[in-house]
N, C-alpha and C. Protein backbone atom coordinates (compact mmCIF):
# COMPACT_ATOMS: atom_id res chain seq x y z
N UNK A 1 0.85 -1.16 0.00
CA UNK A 1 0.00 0.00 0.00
C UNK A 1 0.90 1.23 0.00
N UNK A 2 0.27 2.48 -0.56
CA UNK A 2 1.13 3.64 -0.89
C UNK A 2 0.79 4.53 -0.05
N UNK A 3 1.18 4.57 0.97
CA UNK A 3 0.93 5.41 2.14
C UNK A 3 1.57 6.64 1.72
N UNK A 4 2.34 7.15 0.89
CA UNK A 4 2.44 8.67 0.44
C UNK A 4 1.58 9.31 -0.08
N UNK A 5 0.46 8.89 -0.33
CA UNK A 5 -0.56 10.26 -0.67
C UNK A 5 -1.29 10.97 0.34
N UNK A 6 -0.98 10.11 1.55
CA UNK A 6 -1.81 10.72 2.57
C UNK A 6 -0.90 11.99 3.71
N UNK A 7 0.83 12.06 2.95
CA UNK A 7 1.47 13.20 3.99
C UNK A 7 1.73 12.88 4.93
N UNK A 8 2.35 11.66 5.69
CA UNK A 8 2.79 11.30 7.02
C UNK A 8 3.63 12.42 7.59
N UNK A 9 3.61 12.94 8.53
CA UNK A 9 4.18 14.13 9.71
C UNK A 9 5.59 12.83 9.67
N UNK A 10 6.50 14.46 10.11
CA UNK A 10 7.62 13.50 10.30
C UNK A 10 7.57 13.20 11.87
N UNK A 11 6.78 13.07 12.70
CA UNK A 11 6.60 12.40 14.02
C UNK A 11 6.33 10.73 13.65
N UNK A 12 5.39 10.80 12.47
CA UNK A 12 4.70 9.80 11.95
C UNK A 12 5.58 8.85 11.50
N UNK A 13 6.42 9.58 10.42
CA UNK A 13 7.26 8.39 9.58
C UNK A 13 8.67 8.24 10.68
N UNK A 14 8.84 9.29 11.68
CA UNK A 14 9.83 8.66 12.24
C UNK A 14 9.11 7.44 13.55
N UNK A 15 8.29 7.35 13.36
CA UNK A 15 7.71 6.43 14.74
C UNK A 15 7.97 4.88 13.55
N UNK A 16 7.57 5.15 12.30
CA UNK A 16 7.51 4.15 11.78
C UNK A 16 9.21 3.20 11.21
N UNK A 17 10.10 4.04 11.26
CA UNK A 17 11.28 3.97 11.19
C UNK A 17 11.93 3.32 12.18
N UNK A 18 11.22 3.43 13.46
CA UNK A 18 11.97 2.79 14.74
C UNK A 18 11.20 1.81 14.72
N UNK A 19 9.96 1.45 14.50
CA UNK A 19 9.26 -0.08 14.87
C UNK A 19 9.96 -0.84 13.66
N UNK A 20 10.61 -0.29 12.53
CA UNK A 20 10.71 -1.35 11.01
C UNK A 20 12.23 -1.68 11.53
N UNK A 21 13.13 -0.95 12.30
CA UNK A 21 14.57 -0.91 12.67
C UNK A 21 14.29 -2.34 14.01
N UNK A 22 13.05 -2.14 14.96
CA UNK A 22 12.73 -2.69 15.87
C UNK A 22 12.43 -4.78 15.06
N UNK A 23 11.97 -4.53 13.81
CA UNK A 23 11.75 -5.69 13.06
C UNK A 23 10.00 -6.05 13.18
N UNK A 24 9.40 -4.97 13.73
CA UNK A 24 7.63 -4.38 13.85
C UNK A 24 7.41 -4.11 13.04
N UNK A 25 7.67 -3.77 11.61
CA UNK A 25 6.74 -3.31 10.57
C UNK A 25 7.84 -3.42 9.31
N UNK A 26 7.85 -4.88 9.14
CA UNK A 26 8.04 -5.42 8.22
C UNK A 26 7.56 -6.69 7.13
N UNK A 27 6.16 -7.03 7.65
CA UNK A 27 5.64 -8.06 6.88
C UNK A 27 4.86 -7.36 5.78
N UNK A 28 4.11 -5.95 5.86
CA UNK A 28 2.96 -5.93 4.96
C UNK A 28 3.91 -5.00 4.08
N UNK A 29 3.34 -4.93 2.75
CA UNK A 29 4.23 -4.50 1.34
C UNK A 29 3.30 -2.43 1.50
N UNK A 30 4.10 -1.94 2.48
CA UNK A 30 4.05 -0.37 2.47
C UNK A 30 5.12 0.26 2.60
N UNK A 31 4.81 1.59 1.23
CA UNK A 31 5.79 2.15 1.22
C UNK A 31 5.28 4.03 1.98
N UNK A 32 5.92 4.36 3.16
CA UNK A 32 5.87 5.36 3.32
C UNK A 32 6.12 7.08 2.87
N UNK A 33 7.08 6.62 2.36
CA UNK A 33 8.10 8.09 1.67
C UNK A 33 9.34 6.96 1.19
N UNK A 34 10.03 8.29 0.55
CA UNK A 34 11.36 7.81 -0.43
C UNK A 34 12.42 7.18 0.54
N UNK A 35 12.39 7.46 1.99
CA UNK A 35 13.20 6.70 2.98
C UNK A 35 12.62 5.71 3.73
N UNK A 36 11.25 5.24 3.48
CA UNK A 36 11.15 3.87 4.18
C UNK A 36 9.97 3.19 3.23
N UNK A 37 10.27 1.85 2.67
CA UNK A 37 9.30 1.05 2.39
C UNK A 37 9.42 -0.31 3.25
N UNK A 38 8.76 -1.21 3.08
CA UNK A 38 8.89 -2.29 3.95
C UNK A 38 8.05 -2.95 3.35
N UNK A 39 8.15 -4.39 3.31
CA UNK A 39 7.36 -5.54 2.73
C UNK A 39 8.08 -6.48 2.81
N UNK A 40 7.29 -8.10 2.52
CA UNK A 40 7.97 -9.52 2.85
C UNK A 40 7.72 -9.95 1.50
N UNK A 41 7.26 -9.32 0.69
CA UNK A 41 7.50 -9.93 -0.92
C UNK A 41 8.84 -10.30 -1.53
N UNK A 42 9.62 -9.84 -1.39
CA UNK A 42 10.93 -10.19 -2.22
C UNK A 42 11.41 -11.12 -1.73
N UNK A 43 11.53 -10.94 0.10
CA UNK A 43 11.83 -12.54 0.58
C UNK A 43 11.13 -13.75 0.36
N UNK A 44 9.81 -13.53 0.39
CA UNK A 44 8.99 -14.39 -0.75
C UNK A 44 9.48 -15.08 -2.24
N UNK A 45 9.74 -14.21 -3.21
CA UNK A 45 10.23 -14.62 -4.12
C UNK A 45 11.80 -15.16 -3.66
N UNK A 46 12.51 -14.61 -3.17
CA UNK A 46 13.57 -15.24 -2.89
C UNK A 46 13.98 -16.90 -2.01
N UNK A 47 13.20 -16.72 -1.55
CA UNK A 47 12.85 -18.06 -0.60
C UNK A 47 14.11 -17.47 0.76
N UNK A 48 14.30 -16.49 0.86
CA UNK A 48 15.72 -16.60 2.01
C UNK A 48 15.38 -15.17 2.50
N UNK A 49 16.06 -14.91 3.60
CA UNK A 49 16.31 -13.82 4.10
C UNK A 49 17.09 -12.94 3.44
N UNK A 50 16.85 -11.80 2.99
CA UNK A 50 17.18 -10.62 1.83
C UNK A 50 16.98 -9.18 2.07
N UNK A 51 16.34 -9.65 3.06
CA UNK A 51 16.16 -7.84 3.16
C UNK A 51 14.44 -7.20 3.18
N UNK A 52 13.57 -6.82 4.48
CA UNK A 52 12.28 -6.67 4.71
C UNK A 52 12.14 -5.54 4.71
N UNK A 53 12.99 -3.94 4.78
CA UNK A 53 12.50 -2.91 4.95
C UNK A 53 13.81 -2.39 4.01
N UNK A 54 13.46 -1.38 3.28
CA UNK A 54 14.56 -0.20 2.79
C UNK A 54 14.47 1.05 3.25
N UNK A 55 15.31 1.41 4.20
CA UNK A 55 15.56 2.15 4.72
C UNK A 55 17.50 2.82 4.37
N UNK A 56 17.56 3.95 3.42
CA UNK A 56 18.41 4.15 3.11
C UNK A 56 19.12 5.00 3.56
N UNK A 57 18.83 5.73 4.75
CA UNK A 57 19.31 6.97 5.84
C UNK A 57 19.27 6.32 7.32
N UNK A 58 19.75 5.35 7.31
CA UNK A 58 20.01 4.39 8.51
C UNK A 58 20.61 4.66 8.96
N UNK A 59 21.13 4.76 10.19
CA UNK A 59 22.27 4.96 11.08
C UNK A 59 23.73 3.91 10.78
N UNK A 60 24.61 4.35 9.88
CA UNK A 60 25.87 3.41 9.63
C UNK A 60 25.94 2.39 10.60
N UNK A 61 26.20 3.63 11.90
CA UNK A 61 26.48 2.41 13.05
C UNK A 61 25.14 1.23 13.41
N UNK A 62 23.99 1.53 13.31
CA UNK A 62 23.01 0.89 13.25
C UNK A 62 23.35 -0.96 12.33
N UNK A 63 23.74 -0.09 11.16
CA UNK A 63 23.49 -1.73 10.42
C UNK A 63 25.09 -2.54 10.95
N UNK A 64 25.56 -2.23 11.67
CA UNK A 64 26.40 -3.47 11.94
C UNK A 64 25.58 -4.34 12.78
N UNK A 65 24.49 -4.56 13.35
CA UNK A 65 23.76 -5.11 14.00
C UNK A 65 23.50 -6.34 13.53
N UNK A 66 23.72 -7.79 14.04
CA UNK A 66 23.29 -9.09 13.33
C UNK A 66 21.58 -9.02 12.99
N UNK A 67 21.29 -8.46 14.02
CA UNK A 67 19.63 -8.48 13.98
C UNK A 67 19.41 -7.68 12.44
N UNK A 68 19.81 -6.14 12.42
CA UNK A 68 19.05 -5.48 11.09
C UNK A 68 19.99 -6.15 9.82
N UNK A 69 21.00 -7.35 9.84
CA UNK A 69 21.37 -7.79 8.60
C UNK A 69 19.87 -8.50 8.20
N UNK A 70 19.29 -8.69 9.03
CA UNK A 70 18.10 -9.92 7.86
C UNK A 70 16.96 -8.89 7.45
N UNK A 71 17.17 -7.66 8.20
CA UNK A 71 15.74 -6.73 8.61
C UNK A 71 16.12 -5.90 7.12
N UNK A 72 17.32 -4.93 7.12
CA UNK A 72 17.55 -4.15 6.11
C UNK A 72 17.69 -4.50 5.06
N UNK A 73 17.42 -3.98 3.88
CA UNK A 73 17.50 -4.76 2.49
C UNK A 73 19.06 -3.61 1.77
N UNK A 74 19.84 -5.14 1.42
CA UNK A 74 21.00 -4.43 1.03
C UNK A 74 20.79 -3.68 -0.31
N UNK A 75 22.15 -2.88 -0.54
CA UNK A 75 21.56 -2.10 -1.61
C UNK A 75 21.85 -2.32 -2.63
N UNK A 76 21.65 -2.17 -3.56
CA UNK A 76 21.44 -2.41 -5.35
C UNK A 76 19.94 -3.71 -5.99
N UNK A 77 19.16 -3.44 -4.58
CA UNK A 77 18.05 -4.10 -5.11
C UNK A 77 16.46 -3.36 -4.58
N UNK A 78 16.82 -2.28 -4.88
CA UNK A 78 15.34 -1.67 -4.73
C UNK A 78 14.15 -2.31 -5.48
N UNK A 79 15.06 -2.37 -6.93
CA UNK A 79 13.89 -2.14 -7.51
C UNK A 79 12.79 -3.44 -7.26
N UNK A 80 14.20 -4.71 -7.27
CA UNK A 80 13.13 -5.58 -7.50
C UNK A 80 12.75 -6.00 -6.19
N UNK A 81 12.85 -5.32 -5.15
CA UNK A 81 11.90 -5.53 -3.73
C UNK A 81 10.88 -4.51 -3.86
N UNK A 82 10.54 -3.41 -4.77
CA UNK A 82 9.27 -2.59 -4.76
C UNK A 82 8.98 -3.72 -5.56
N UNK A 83 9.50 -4.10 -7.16
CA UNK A 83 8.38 -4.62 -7.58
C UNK A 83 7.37 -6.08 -7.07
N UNK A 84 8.89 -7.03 -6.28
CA UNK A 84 8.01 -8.43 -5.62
C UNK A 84 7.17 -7.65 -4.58
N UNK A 85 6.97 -6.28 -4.11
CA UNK A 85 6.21 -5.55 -2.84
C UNK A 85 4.53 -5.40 -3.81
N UNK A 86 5.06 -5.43 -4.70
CA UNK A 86 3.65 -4.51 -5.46
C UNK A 86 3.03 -5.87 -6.11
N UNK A 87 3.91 -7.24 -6.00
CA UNK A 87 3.04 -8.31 -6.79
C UNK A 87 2.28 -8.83 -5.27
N UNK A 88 2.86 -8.45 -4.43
CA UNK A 88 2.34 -8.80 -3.07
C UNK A 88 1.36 -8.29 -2.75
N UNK A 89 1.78 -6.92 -3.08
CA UNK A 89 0.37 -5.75 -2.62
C UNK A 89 -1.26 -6.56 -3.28
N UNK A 90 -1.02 -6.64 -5.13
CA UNK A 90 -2.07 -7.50 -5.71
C UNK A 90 -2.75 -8.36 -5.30
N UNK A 91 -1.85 -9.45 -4.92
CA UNK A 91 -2.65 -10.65 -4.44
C UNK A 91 -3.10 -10.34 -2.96
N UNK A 92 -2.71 -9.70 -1.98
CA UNK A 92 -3.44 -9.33 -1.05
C UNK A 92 -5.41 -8.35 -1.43
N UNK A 93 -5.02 -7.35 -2.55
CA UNK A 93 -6.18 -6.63 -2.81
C UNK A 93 -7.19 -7.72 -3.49
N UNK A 94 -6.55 -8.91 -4.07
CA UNK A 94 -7.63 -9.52 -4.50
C UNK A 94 -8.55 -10.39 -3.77
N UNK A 95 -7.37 -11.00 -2.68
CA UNK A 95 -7.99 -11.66 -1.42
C UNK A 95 -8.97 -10.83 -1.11
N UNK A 96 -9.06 -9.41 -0.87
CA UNK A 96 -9.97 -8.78 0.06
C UNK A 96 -11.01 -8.49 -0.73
N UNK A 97 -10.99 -8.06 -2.15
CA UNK A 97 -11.88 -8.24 -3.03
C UNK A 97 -12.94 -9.15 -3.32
N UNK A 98 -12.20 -10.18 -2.88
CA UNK A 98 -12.86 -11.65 -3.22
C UNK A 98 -14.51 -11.55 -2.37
N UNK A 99 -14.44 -11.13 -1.07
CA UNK A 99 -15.52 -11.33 -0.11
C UNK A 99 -16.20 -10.36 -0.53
N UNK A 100 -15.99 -8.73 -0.93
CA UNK A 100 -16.54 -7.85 -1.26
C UNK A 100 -17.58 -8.10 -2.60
């Protein structure tokens, strides 16, 4: 889901930055702003641990952490963790569709 049209306060997107760093808001495929998306699609397609949130203004010292190696998604693969995020996003909207 594209949570940028709605203007998150930066109180907002920074609350959301510490629960995705925390490993709290990394299963559902949302992207907040240009510094945090998060989703479990790519690890999906990947079958392995790869990387659940992109967060690219991280604290250096932060990612030496064993914990945010599985949490942060390394870099030179944005793209294709938005796009396995957005085949994720689909099949979730259709699930919910389905009952509607």
């Amino acid at each position: 889901m594209d949570l940028t049209e709605f203007g998150m306060s930066p109180a907002a997107l920074s609350q959301a930055k510490s629960l995705a760093v925390k490993g709290l808001m990394t299963y559902q495929p949302f992207v907040f702003d240009e510094t945090l998306e998060c989703g479990v699609g790519y690890e999906f397609e990947r079958d392995a641990h790869v990387g659940l949130v992109h967060y690219p203004d991280l604290a250096p010292e932060l990612l030496q952490s064993p914990e945010l190696d599985q949490i942060i998604l390394g870099p030179g693969h944005l793209d294709e963790f938005r796009a396995a995020n957005a085949q994720l996003s689909k099949l979730y909207d259709h699930f919910a569709d389905q009952p509607c």
